[in-house]
C-alpha atoms as a PDB file:
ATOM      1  CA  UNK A   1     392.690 122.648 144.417  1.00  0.00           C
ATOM      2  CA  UNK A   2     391.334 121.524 141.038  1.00  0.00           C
ATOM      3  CA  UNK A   3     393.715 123.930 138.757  1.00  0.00           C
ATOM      4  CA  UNK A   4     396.236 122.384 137.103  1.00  0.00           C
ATOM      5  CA  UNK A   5     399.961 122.116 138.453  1.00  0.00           C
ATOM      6  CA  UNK A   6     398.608 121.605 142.247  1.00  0.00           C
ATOM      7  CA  UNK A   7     400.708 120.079 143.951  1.00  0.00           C
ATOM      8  CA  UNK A   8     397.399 118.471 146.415  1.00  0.00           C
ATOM      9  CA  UNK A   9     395.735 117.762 142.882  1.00  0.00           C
ATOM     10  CA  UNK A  10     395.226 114.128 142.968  1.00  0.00           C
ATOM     11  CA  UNK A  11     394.275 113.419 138.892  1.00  0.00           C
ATOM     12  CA  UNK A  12     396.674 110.877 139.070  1.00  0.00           C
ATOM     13  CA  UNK A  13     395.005 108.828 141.789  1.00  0.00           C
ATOM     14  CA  UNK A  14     391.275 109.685 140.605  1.00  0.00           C
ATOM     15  CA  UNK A  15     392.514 108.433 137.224  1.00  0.00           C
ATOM     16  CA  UNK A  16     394.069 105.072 138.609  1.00  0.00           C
ATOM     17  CA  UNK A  17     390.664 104.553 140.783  1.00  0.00           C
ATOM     18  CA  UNK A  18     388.192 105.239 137.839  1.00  0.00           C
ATOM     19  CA  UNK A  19     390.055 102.648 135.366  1.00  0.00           C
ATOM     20  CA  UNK A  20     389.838  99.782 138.200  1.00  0.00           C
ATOM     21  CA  UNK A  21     386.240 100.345 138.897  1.00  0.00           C
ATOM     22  CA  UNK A  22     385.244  99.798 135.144  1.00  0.00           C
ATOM     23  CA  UNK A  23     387.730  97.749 134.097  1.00  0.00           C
ATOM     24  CA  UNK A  24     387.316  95.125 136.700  1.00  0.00           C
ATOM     25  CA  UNK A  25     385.349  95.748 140.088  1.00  0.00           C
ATOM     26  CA  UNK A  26     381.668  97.027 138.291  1.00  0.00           C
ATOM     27  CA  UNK A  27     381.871  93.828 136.188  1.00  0.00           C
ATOM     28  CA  UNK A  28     382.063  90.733 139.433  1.00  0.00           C
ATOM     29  CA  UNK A  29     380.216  90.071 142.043  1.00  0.00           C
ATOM     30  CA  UNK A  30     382.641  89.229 145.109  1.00  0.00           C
ATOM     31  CA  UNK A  31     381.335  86.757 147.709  1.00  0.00           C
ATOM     32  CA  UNK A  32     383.594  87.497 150.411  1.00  0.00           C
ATOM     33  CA  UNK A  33     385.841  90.928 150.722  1.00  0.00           C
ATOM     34  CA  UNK A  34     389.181  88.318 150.491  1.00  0.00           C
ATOM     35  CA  UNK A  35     388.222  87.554 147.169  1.00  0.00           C
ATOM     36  CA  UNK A  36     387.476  91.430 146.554  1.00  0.00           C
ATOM     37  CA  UNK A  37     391.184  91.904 147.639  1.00  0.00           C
ATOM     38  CA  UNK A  38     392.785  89.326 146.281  1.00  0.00           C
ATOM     39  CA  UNK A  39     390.913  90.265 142.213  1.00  0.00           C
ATOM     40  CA  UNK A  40     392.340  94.021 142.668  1.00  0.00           C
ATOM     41  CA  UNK A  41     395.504  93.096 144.223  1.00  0.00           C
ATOM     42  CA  UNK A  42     396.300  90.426 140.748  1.00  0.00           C
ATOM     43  CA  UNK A  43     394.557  93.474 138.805  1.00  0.00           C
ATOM     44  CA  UNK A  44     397.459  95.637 140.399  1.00  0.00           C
ATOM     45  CA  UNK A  45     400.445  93.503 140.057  1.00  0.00           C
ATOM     46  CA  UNK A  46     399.373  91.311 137.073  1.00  0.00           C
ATOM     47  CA  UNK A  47     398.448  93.919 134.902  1.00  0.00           C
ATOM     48  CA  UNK A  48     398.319  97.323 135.499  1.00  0.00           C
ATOM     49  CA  UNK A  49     402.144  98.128 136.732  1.00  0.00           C
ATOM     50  CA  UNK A  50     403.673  95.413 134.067  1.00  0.00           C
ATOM     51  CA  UNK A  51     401.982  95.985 131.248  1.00  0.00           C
ATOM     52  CA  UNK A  52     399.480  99.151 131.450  1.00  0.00           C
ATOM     53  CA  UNK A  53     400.979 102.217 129.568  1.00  0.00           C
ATOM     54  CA  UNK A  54     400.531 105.360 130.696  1.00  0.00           C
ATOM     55  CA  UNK A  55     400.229 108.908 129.475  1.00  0.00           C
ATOM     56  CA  UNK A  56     401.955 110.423 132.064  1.00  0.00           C
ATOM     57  CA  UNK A  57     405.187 108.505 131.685  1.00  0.00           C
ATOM     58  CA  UNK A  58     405.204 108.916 127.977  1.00  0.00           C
ATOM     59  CA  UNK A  59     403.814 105.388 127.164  1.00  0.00           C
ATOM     60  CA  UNK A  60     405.989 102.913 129.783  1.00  0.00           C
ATOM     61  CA  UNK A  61     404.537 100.915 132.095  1.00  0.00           C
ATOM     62  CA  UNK A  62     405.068 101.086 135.571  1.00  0.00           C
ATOM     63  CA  UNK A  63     407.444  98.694 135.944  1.00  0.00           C
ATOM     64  CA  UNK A  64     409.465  99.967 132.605  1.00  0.00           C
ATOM     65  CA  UNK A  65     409.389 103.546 133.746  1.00  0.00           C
ATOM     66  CA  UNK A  66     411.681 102.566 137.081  1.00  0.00           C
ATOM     67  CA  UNK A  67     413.706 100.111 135.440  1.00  0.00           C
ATOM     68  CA  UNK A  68     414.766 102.836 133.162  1.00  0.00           C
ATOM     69  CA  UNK A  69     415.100 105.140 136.153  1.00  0.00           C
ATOM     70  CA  UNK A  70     417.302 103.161 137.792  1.00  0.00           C
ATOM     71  CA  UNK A  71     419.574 102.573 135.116  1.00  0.00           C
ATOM     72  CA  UNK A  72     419.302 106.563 134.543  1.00  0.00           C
ATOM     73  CA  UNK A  73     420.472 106.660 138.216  1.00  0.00           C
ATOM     74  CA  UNK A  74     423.329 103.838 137.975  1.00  0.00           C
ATOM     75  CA  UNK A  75     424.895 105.545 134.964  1.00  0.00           C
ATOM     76  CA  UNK A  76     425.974 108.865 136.410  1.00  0.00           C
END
């Protein structure tokens, strides 16, 4: 399932996982798992989706990459 254009190939996912280990969970120490939760879920919504580009939606963010989307969507 490894070979690209899979369908069950989940690069995307491994990708996401790998950048929020080293970006932010390998560098803290958490003393209780709601303060675990509540660092990855600001990590999520505070910076990744707004403001993280990404390769495979030729350099938008996220949150750019719907807007745009939805407009696409709205104007036919």
């Amino acid at each position: 399932m490894s070979h690209r254009g899979n369908c069950h190939d989940n690069a995307v996912a491994e990708s996401f996982f790998q950048l929020l280990k080293r970006e932010r969970i390998k560098r803290r120490i958490y003393s209780t798992r709601e303060t675990a939760r509540s660092d990855v879920f600001d990590y999520i919504e505070m910076f990744y989706n707004p403001r993280r580009r990404h390769g495979t939606s030729n350099g938008l963010s996220p949150v750019e990459y719907e807007r745009r989307y939805t407009q696409s969507l709205t104007g036919v």
